[in-house]
Protein backbone atom coordinates (compact mmCIF):
# COMPACT_ATOMS: atom_id res chain seq x y z
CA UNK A 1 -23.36 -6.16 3.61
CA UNK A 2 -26.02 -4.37 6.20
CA UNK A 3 -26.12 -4.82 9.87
CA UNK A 4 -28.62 -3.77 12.14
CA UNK A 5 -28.79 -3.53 15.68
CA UNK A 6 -31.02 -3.32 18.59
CA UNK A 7 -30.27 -1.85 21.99
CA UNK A 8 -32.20 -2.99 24.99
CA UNK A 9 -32.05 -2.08 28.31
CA UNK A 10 -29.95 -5.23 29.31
CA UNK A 11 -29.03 -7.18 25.77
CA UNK A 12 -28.23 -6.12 22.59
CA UNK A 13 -28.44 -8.34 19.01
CA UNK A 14 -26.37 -7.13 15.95
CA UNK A 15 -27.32 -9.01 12.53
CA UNK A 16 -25.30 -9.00 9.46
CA UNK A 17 -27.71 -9.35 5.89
CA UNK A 18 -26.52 -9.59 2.57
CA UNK A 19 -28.99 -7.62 1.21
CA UNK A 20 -32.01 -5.66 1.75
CA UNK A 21 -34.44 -8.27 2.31
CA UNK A 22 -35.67 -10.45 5.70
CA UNK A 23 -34.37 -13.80 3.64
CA UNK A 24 -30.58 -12.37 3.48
CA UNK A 25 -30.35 -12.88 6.83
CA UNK A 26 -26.24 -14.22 7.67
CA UNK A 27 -25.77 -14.15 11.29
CA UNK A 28 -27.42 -12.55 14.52
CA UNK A 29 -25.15 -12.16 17.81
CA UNK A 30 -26.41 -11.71 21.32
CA UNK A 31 -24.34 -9.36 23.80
CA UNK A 32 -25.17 -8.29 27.33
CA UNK A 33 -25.53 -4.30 27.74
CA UNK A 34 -24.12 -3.11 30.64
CA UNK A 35 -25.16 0.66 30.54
CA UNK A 36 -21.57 1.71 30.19
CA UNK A 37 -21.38 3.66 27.13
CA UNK A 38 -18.12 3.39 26.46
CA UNK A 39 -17.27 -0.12 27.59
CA UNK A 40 -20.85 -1.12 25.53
CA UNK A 41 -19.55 0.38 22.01
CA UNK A 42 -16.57 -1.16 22.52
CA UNK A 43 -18.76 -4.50 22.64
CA UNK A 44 -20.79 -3.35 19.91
CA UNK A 45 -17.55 -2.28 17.28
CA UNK A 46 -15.94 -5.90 18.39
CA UNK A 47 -19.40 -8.01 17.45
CA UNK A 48 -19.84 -5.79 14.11
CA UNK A 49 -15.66 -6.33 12.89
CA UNK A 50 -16.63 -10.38 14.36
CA UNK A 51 -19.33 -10.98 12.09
CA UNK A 52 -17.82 -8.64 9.08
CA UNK A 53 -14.77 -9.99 9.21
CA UNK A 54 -13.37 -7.10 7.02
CA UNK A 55 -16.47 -7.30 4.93
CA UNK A 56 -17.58 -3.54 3.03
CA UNK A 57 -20.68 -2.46 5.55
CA UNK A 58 -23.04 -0.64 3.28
CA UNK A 59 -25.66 0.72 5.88
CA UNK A 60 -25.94 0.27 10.05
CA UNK A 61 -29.17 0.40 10.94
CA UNK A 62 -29.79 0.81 15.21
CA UNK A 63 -32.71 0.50 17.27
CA UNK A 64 -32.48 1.99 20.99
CA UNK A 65 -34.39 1.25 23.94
CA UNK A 66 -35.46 5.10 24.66
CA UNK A 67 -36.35 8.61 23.52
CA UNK A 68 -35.05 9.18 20.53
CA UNK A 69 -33.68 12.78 19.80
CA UNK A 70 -35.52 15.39 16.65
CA UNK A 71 -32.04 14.46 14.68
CA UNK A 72 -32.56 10.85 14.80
CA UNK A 73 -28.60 10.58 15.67
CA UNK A 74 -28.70 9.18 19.28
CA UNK A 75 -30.86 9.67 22.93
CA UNK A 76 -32.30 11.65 25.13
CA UNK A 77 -34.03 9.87 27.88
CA UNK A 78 -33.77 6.37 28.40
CA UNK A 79 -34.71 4.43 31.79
CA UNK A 80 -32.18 1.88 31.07
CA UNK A 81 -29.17 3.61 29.01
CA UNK A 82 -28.66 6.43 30.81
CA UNK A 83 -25.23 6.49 30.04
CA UNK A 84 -26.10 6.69 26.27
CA UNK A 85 -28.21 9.88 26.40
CA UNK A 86 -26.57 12.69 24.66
CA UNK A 87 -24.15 10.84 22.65
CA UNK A 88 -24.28 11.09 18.75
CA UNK A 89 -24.60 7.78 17.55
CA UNK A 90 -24.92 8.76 13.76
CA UNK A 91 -21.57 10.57 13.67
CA UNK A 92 -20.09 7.70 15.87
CA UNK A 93 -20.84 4.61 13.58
CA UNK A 94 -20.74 6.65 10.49
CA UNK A 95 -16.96 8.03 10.91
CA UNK A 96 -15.89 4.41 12.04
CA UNK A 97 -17.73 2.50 9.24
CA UNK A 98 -17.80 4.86 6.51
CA UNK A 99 -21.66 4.07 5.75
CA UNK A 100 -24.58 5.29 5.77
CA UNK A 101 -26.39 5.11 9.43
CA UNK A 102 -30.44 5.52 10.28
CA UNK A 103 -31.45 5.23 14.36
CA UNK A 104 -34.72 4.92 15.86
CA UNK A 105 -36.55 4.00 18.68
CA UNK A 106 -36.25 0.20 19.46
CA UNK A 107 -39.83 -0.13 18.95
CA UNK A 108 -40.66 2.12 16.02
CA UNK A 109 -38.14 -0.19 14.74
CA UNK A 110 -40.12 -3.35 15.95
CA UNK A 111 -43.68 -1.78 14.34
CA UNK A 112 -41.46 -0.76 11.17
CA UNK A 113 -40.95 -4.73 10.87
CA UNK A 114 -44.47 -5.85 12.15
CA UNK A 115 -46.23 -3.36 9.17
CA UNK A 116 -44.19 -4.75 6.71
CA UNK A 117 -43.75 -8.50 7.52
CA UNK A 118 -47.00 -9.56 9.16
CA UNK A 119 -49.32 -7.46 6.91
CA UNK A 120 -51.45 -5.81 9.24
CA UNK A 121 -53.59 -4.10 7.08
CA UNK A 122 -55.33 -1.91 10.06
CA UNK A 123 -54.27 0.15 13.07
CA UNK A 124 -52.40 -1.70 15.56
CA UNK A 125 -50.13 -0.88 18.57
CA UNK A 126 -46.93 -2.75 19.28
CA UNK A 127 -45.79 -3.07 23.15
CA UNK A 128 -42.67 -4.40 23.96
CA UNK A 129 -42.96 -5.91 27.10
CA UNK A 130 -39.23 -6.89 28.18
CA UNK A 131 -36.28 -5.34 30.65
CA UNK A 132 -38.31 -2.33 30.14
CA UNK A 133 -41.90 -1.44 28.61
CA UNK A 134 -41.99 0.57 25.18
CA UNK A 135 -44.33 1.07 22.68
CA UNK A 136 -45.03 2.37 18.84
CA UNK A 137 -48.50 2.89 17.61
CA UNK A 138 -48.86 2.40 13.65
CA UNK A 139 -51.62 3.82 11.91
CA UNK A 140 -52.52 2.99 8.32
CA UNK A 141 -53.20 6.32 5.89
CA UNK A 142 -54.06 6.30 2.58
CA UNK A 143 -52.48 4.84 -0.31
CA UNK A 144 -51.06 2.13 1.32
CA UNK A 145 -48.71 4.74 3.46
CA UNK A 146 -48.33 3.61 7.19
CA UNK A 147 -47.39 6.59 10.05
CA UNK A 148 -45.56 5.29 12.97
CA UNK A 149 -44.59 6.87 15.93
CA UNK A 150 -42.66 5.81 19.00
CA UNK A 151 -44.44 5.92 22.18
CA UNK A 152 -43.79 6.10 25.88
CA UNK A 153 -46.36 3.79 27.03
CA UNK A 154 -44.59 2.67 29.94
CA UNK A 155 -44.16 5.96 31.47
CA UNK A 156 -47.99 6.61 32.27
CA UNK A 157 -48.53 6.59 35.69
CA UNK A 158 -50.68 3.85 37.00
CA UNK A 159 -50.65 4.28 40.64
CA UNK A 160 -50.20 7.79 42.02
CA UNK A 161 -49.79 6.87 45.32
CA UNK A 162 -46.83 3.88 44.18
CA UNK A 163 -43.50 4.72 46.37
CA UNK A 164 -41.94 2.68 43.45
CA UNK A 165 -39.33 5.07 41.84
CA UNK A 166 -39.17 4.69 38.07
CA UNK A 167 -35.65 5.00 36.38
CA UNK A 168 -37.66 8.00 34.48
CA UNK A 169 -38.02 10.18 37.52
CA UNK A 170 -41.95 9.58 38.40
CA UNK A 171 -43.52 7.23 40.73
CA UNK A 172 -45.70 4.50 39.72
CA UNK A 173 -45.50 4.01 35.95
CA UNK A 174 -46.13 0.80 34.28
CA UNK A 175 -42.56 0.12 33.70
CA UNK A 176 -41.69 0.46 37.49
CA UNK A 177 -44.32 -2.02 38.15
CA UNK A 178 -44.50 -4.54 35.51
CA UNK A 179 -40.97 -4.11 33.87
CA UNK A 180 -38.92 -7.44 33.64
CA UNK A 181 -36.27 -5.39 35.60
CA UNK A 182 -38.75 -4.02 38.14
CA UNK A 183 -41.02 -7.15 38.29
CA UNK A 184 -37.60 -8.68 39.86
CA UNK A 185 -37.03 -5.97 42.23
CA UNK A 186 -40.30 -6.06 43.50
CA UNK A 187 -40.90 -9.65 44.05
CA UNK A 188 -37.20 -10.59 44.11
CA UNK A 189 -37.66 -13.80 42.15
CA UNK A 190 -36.83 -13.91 38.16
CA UNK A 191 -40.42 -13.43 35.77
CA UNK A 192 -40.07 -17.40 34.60
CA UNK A 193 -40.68 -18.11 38.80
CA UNK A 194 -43.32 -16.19 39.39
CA UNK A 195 -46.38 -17.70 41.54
CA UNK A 196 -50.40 -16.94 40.10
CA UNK A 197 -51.30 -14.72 42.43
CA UNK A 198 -48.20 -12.57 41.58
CA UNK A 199 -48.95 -13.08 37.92
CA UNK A 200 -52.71 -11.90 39.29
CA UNK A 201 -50.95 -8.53 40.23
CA UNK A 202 -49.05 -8.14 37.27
CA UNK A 203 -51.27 -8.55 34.82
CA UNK A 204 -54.20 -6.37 36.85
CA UNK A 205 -51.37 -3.44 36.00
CA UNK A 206 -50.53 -4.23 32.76
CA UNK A 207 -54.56 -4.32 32.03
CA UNK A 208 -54.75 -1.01 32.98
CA UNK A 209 -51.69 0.27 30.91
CA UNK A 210 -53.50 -0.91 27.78
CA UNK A 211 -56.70 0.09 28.34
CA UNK A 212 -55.50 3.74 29.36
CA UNK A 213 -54.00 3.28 25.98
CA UNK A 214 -56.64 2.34 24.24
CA UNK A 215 -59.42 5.15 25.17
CA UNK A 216 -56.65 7.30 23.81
CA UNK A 217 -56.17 5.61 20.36
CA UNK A 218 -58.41 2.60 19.79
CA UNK A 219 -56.51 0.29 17.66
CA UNK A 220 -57.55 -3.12 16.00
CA UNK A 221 -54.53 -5.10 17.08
CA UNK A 222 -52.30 -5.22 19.93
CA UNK A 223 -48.87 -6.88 18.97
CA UNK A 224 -46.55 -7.72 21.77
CA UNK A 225 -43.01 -8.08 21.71
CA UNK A 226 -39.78 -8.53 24.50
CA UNK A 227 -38.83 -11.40 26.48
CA UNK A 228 -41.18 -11.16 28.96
CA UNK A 229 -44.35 -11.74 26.64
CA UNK A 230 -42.56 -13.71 24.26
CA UNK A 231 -42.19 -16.23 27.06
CA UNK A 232 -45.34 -16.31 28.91
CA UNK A 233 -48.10 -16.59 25.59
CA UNK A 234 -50.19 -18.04 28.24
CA UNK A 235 -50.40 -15.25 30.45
CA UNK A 236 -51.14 -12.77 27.15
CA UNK A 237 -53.97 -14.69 26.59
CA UNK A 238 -55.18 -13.81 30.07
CA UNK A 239 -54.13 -10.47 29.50
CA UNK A 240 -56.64 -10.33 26.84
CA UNK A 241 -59.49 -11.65 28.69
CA UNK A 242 -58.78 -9.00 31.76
CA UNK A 243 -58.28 -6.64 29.19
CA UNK A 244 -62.04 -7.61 27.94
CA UNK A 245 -63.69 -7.52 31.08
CA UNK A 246 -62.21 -3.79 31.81
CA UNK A 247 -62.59 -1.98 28.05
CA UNK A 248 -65.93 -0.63 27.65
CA UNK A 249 -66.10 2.63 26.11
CA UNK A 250 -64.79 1.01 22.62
CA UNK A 251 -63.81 -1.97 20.70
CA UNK A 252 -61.55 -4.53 22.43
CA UNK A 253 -58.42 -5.04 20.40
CA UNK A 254 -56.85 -8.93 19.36
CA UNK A 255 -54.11 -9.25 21.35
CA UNK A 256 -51.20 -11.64 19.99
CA UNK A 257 -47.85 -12.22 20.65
CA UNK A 258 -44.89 -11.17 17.40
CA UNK A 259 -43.95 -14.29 15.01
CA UNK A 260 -40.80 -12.38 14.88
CA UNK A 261 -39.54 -13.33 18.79
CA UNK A 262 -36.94 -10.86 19.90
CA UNK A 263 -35.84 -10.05 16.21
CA UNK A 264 -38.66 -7.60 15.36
CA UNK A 265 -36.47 -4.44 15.61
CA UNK A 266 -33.32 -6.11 13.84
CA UNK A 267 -35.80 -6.48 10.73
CA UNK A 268 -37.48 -2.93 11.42
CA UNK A 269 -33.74 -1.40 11.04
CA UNK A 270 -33.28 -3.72 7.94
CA UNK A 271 -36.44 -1.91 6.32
CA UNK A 272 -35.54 1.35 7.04
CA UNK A 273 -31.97 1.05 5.57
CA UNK A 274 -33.79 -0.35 2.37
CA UNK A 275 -35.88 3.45 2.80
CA UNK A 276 -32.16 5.26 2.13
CA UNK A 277 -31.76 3.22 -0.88
């Protein structure tokens, strides 16, 4: 049996598979994160032993909402797990389980999954557009190999002269404007109630993100991901057309929201445990 797990800023899913294939799929559970370490693994070791039931784990795979450290075994900067930075995951789940353990980014994980399952055949960026914003570009080399690398997308800064304190330090980032978390700090209302004008303002930002992103590394596709996009395919499309009107030095991407919903990075992990074997 393999589980994999994703992180996010304020939920977490763990999946059980009985093999190393998407269609082995057994179970996925759904727990709230609280951004107490301990307390959260805890959480985390009951949901595993509940869906195991005493079962032989073979591989954990985990995906985590921030910076992943040059060891792959845990954090180092993450907006919304701060109490998670520092810790070594690997050695953690590996001494309890007895199994082998790979960790990534959440969204490396997400692109992992998107490369493999949706066959994208060209460059494409995946933003995940949820409690927090994250993103992983992917980039097709020869012979069929695919690079992918974890980005930071929502720490660019995309008003300089924003008194809006991200959870990374700066002031005005994408994330502390348009993040699920911060969208409901700044308008005090949840995203689902949100009027059109304030979708107007949101969506102005987010335009901006991408294109900034763009100029940088012009991609084909843009794949969203997280609850907030997943929910509001409507407003993507917008998105797109804003993004349209702005982009002019190169080739406006597709835009399109995952097939996957919130399970992208579950089947990312699932791929890279299949990697160690």
């Amino acid at each position: 049996m393999y589980i994999s797990i994703d992180i996010g800023g304020s939920k977490g899913r763990i999946a059980t598979f009985a093999g190393l294939t998407k269609s082995t799929l057994i179970s996925i559970a759904y727990l709230p994160i609280s951004d107490n370490y301990e307390f959260d693994i805890e959480k985390i070791f009951w949901g595993i032993e509940s869906l195991t039931k005493g079962k032989k784990i073979d591989g954990i795979a985990i995906g985590l909402a921030g910076s992943v450290n040059d060891k792959n075994s845990g954090i180092i900067n993450s907006a919304n797990l701060k109490s998670w930075e520092g810790k070594n995951l690997t050695l953690k789940f590996a001494s309890k389980y007895g199994c082998k353990v790979v960790i990534r980014n959440d969204t490396f994980m997400a692109g992992v999954a998107e490369s493999e399952y949706e066959k994208i055949n060209e460059d494409f960026l995946y933003i995940n557009w949820g409690t927090g914003i994250g993103g992983s570009l992917v980039n097709f080399i020869e012979d069929g190999k695919v690079d992918i690398r974890a980005t930071e997308l929502g720490h660019q800064i995309i008003d300089p002269k924003s008194k809006l304190k991200c959870h990374c330090g700066q002031f005005g980032c994408l994330d502390s404007l348009v993040g699920g978390k911060s969208i409901e700090k700044i308008y005090h209302k949840k995203v689902l109630n949100l009027d059109l004008a304030e979708w107007d303002e949101v969506l102005e930002q987010m335009a901006l993100g991408i294109v900034n992103a763009i100029v940088v590394y012009p991609v084909k596709y843009i794949v969203f991901g997280g609850g907030v996009a997943i929910n509001q395919k409507d407003k993507i499309k917008k998105l797109e057309k804003l993004v349209a009107e702005k982009l002019k030095i190169v080739e406006v991407p597709k835009i399109k929201v995952t097939s996957m919903n919130d399970h992208g990075a579950i089947y990312g992990g699932l791929v890279m445990l299949k990697k160690l074997y």
